[in-house]
PDB file of N, CA and C in Angstrom:
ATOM      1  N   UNK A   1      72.861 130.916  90.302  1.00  0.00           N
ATOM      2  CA  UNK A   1      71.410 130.921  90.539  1.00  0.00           C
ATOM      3  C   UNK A   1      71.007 129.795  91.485  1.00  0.00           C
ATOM      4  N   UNK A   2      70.148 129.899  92.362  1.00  0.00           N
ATOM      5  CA  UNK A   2      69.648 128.644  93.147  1.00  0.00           C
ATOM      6  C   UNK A   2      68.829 127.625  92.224  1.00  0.00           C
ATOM      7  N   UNK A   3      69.194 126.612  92.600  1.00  0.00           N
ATOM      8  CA  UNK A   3      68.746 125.688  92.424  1.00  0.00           C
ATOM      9  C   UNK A   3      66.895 124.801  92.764  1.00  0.00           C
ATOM     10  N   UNK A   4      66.332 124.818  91.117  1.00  0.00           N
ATOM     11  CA  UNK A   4      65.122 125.020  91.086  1.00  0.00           C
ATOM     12  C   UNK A   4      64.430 123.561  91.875  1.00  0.00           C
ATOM     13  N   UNK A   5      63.494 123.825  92.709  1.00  0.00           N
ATOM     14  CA  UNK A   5      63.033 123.650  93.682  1.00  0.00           C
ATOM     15  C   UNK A   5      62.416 121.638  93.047  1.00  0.00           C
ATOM     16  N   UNK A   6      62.215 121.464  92.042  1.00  0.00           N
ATOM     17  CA  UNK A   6      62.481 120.166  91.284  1.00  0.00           C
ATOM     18  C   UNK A   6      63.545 119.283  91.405  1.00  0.00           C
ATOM     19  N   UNK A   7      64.419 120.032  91.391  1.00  0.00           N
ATOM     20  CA  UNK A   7      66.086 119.264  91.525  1.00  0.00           C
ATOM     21  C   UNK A   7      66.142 119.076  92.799  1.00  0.00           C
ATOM     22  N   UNK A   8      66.357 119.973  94.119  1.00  0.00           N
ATOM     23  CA  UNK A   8      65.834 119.912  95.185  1.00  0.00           C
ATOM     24  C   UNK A   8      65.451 118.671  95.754  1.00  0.00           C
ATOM     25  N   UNK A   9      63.957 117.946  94.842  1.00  0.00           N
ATOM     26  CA  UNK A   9      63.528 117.100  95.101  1.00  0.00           C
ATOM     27  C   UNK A   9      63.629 115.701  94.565  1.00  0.00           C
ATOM     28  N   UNK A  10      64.046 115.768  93.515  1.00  0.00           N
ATOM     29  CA  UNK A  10      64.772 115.048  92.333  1.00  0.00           C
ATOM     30  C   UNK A  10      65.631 114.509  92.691  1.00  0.00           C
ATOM     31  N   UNK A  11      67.036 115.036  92.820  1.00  0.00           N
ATOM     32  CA  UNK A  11      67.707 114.303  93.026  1.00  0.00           C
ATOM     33  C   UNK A  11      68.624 113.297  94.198  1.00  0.00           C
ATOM     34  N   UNK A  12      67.776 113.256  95.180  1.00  0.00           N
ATOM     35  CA  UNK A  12      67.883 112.680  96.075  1.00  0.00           C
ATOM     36  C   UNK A  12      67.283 111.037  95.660  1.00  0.00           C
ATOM     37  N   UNK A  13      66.093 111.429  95.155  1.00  0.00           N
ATOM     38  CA  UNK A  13      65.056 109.964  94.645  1.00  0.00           C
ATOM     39  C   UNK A  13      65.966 109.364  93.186  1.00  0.00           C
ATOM     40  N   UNK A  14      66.728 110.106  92.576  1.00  0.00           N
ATOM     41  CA  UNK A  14      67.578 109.420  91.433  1.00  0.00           C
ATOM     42  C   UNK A  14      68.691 108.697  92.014  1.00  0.00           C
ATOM     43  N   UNK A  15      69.121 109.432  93.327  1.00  0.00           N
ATOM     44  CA  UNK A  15      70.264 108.746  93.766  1.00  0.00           C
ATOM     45  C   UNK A  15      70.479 107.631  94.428  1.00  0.00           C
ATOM     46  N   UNK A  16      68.883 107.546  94.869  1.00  0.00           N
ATOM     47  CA  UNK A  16      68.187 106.257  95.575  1.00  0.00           C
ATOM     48  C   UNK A  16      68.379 105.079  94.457  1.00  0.00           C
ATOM     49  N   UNK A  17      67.656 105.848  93.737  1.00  0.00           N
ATOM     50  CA  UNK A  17      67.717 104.317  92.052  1.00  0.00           C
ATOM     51  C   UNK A  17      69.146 103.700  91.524  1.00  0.00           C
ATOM     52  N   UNK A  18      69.684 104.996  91.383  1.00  0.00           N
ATOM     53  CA  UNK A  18      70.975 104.048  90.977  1.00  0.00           C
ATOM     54  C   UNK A  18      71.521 103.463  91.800  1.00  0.00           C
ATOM     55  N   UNK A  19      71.486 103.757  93.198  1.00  0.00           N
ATOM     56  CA  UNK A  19      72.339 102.754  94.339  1.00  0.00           C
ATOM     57  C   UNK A  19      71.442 101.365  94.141  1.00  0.00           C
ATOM     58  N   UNK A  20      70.101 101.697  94.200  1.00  0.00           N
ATOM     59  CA  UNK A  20      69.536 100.389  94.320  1.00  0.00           C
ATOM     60  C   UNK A  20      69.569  99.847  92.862  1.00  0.00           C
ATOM     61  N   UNK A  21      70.512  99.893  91.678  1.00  0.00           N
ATOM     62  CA  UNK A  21      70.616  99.198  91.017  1.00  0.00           C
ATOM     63  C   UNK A  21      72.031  99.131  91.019  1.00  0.00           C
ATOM     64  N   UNK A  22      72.992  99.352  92.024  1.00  0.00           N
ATOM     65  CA  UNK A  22      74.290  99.055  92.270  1.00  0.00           C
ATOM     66  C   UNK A  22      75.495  99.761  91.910  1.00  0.00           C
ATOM     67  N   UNK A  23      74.665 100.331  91.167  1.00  0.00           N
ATOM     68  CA  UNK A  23      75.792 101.615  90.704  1.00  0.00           C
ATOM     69  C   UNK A  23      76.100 102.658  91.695  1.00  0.00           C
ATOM     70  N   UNK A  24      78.136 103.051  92.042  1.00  0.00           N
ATOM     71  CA  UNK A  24      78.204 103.725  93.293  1.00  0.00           C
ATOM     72  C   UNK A  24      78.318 105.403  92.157  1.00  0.00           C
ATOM     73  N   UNK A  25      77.940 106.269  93.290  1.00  0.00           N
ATOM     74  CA  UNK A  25      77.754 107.371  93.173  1.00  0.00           C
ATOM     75  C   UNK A  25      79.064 107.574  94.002  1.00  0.00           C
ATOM     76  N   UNK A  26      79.489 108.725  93.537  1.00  0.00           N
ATOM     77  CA  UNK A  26      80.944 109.467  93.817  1.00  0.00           C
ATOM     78  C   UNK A  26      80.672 110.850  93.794  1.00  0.00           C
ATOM     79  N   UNK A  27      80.806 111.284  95.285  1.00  0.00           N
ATOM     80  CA  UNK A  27      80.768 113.113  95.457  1.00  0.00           C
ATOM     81  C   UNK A  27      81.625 113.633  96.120  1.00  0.00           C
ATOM     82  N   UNK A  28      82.241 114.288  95.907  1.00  0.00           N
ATOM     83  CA  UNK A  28      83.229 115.280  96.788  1.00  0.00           C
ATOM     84  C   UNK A  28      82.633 116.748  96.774  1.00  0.00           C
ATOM     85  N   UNK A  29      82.333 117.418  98.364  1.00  0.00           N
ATOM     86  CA  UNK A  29      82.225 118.668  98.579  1.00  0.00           C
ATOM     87  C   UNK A  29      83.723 119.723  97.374  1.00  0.00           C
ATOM     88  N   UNK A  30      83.114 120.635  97.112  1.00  0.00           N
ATOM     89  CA  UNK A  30      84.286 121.311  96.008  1.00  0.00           C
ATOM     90  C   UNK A  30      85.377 120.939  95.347  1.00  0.00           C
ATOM     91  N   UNK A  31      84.235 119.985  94.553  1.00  0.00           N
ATOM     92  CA  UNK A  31      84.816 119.492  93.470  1.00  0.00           C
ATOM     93  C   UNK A  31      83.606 119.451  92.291  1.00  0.00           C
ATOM     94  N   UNK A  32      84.369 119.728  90.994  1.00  0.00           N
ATOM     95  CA  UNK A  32      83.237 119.399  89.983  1.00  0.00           C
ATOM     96  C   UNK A  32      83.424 117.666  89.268  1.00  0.00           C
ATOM     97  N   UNK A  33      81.833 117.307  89.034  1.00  0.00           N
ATOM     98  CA  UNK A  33      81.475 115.962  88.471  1.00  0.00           C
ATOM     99  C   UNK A  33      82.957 115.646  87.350  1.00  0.00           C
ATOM    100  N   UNK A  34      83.588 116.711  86.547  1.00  0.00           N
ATOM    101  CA  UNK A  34      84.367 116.084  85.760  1.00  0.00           C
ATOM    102  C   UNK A  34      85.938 115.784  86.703  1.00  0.00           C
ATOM    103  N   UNK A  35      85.870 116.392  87.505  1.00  0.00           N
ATOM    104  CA  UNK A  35      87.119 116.569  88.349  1.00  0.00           C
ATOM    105  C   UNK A  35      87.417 114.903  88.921  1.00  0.00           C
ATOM    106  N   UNK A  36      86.477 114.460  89.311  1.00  0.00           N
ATOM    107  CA  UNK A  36      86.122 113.356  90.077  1.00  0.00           C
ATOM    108  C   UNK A  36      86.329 112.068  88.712  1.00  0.00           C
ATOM    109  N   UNK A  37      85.448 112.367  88.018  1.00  0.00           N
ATOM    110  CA  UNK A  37      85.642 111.277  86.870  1.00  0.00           C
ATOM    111  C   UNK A  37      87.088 111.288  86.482  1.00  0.00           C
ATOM    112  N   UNK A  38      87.847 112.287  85.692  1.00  0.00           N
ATOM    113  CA  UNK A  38      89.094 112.450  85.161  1.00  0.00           C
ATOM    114  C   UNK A  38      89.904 111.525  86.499  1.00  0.00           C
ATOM    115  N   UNK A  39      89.866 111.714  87.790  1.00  0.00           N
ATOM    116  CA  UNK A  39      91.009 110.930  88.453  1.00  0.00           C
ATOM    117  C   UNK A  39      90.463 109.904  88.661  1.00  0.00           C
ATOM    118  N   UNK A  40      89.399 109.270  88.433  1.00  0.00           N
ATOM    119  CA  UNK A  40      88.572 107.964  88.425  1.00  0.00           C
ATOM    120  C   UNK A  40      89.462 107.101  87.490  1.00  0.00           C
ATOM    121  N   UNK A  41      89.091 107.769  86.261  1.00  0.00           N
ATOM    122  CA  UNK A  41      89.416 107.050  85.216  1.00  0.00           C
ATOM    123  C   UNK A  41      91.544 107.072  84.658  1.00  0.00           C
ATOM    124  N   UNK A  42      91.752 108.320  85.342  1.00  0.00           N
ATOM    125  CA  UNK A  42      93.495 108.033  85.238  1.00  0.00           C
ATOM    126  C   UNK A  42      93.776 106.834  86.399  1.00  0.00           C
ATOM    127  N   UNK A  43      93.396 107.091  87.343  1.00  0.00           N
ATOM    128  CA  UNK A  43      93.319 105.815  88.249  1.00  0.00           C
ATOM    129  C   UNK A  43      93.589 104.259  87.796  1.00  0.00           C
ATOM    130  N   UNK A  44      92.088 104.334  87.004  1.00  0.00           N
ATOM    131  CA  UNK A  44      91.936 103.140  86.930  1.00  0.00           C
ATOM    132  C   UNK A  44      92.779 102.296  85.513  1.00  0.00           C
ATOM    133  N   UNK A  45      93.063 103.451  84.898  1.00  0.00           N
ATOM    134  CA  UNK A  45      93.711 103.389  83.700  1.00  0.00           C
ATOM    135  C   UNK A  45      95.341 102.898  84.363  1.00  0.00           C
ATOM    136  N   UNK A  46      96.050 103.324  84.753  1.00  0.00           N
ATOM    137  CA  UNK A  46      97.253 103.204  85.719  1.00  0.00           C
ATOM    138  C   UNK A  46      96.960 101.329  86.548  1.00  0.00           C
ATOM    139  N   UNK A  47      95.926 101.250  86.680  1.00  0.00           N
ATOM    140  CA  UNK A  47      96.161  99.874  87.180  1.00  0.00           C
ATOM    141  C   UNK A  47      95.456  98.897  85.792  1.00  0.00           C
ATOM    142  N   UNK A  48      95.511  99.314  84.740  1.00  0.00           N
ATOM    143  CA  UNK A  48      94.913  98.586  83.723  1.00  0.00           C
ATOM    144  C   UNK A  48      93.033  97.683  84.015  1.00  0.00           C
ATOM    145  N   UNK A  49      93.154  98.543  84.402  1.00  0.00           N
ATOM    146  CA  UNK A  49      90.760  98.472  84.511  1.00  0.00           C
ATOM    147  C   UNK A  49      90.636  99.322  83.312  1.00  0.00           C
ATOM    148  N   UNK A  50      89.599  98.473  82.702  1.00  0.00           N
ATOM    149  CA  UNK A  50      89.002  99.380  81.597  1.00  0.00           C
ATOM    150  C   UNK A  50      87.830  99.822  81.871  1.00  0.00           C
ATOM    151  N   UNK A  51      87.470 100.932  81.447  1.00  0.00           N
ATOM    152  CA  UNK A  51      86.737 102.045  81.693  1.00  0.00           C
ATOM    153  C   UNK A  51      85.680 102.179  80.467  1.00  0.00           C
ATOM    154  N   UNK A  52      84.404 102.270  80.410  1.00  0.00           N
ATOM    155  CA  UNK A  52      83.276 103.138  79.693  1.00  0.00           C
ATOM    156  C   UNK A  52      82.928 104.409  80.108  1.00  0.00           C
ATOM    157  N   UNK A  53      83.284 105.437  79.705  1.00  0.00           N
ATOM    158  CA  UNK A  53      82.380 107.061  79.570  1.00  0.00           C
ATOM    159  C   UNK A  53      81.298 106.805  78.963  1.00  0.00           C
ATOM    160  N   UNK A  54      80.430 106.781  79.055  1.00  0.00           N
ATOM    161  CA  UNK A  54      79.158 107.324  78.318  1.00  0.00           C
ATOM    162  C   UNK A  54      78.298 108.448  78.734  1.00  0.00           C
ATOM    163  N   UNK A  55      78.886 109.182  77.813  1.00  0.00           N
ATOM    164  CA  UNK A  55      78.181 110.975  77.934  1.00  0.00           C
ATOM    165  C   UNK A  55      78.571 111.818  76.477  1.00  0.00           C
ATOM    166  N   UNK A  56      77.374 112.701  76.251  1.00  0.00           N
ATOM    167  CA  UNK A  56      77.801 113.447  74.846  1.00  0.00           C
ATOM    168  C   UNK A  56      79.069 114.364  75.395  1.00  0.00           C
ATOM    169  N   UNK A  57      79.369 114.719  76.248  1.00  0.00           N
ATOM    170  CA  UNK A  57      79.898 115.697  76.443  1.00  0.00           C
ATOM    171  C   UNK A  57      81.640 115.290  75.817  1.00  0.00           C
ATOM    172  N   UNK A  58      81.850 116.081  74.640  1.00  0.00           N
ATOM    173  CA  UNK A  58      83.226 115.924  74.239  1.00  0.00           C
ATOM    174  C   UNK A  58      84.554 116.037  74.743  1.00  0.00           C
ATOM    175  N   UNK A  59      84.284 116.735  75.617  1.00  0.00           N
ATOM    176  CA  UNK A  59      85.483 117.586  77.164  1.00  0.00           C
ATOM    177  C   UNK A  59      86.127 116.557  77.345  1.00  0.00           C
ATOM    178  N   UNK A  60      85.447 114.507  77.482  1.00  0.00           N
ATOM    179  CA  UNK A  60      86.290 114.104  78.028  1.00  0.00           C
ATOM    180  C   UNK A  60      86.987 112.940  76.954  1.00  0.00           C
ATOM    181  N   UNK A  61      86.630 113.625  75.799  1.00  0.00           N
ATOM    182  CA  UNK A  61      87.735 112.038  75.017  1.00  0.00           C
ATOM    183  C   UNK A  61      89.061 112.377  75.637  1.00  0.00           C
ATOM    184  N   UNK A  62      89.613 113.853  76.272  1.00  0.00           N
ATOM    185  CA  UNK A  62      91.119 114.043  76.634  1.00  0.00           C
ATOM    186  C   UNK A  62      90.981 112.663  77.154  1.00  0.00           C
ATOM    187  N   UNK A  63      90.445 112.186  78.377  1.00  0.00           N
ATOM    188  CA  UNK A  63      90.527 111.254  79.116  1.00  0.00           C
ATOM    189  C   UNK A  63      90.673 109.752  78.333  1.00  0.00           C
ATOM    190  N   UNK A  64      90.544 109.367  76.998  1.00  0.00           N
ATOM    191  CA  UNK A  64      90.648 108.235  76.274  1.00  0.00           C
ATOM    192  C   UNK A  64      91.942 107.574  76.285  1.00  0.00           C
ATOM    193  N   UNK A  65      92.274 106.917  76.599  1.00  0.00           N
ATOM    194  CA  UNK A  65      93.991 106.078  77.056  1.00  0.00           C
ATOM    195  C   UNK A  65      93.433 104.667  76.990  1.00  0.00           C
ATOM    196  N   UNK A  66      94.789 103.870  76.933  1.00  0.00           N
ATOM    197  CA  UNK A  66      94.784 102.522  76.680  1.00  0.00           C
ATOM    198  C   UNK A  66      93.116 101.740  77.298  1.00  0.00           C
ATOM    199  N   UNK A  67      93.066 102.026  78.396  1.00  0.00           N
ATOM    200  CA  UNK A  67      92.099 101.187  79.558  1.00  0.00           C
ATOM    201  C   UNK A  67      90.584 102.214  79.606  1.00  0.00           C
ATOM    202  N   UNK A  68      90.782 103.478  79.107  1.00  0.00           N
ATOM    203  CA  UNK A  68      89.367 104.196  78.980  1.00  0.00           C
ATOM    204  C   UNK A  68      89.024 104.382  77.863  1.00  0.00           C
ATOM    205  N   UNK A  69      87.906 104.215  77.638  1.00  0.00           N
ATOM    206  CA  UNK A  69      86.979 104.015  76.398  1.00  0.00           C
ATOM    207  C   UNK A  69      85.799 105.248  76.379  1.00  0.00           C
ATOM    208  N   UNK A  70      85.351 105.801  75.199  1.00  0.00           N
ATOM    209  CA  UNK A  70      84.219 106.799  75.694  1.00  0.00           C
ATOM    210  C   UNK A  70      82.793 106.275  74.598  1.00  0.00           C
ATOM    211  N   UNK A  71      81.847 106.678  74.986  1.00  0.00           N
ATOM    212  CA  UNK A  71      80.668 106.047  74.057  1.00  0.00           C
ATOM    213  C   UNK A  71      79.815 107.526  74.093  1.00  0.00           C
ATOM    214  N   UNK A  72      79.705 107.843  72.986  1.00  0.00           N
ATOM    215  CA  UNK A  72      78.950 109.277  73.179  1.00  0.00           C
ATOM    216  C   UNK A  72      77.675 108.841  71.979  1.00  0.00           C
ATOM    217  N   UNK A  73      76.748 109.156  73.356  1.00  0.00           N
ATOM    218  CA  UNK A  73      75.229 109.030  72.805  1.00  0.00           C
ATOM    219  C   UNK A  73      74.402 109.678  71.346  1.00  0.00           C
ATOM    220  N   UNK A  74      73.503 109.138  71.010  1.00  0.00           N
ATOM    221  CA  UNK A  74      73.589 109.907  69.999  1.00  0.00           C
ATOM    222  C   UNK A  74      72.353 110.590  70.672  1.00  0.00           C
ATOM    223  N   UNK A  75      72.060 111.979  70.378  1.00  0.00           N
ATOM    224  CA  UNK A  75      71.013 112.712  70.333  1.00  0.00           C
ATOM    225  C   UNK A  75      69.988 112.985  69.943  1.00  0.00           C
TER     226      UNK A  75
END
């Protein structure tokens, strides 16, 4: 379905905020948001950086190893 004409406008101005609070944003053309995180975090896990997930989404405790950590919100 296309994408409602809110988001459109939305998320360009969200992406503004988090840069300007320093946080980097990570996109790859055909790729999905978990695709990108999962080699983020094996990555960083492999050079011993520890990692916070914070998202309900359960899909990624797979990703929980020595150096990644997950924090799932409560609802």
């Amino acid at each position: 379905p296309p994408q409602p004409e809110e988001l459109k406008i939305g998320i360009p101005l969200i992406k503004e905020m988090v840069e300007a609070w320093g946080i980097k944003n990570v996109e790859q053309d055909g790729y999905e948001a978990d695709d990108i995180i999962g080699t983020i975090a094996s990555r960083a896990n492999a050079d011993d950086v520890d990692v916070m997930m914070v998202t309900p989404d359960k899909d990624f405790m797979q990703l929980v190893h020595d150096h990644i950590h997950m924090m799932k919100p409560d609802n």
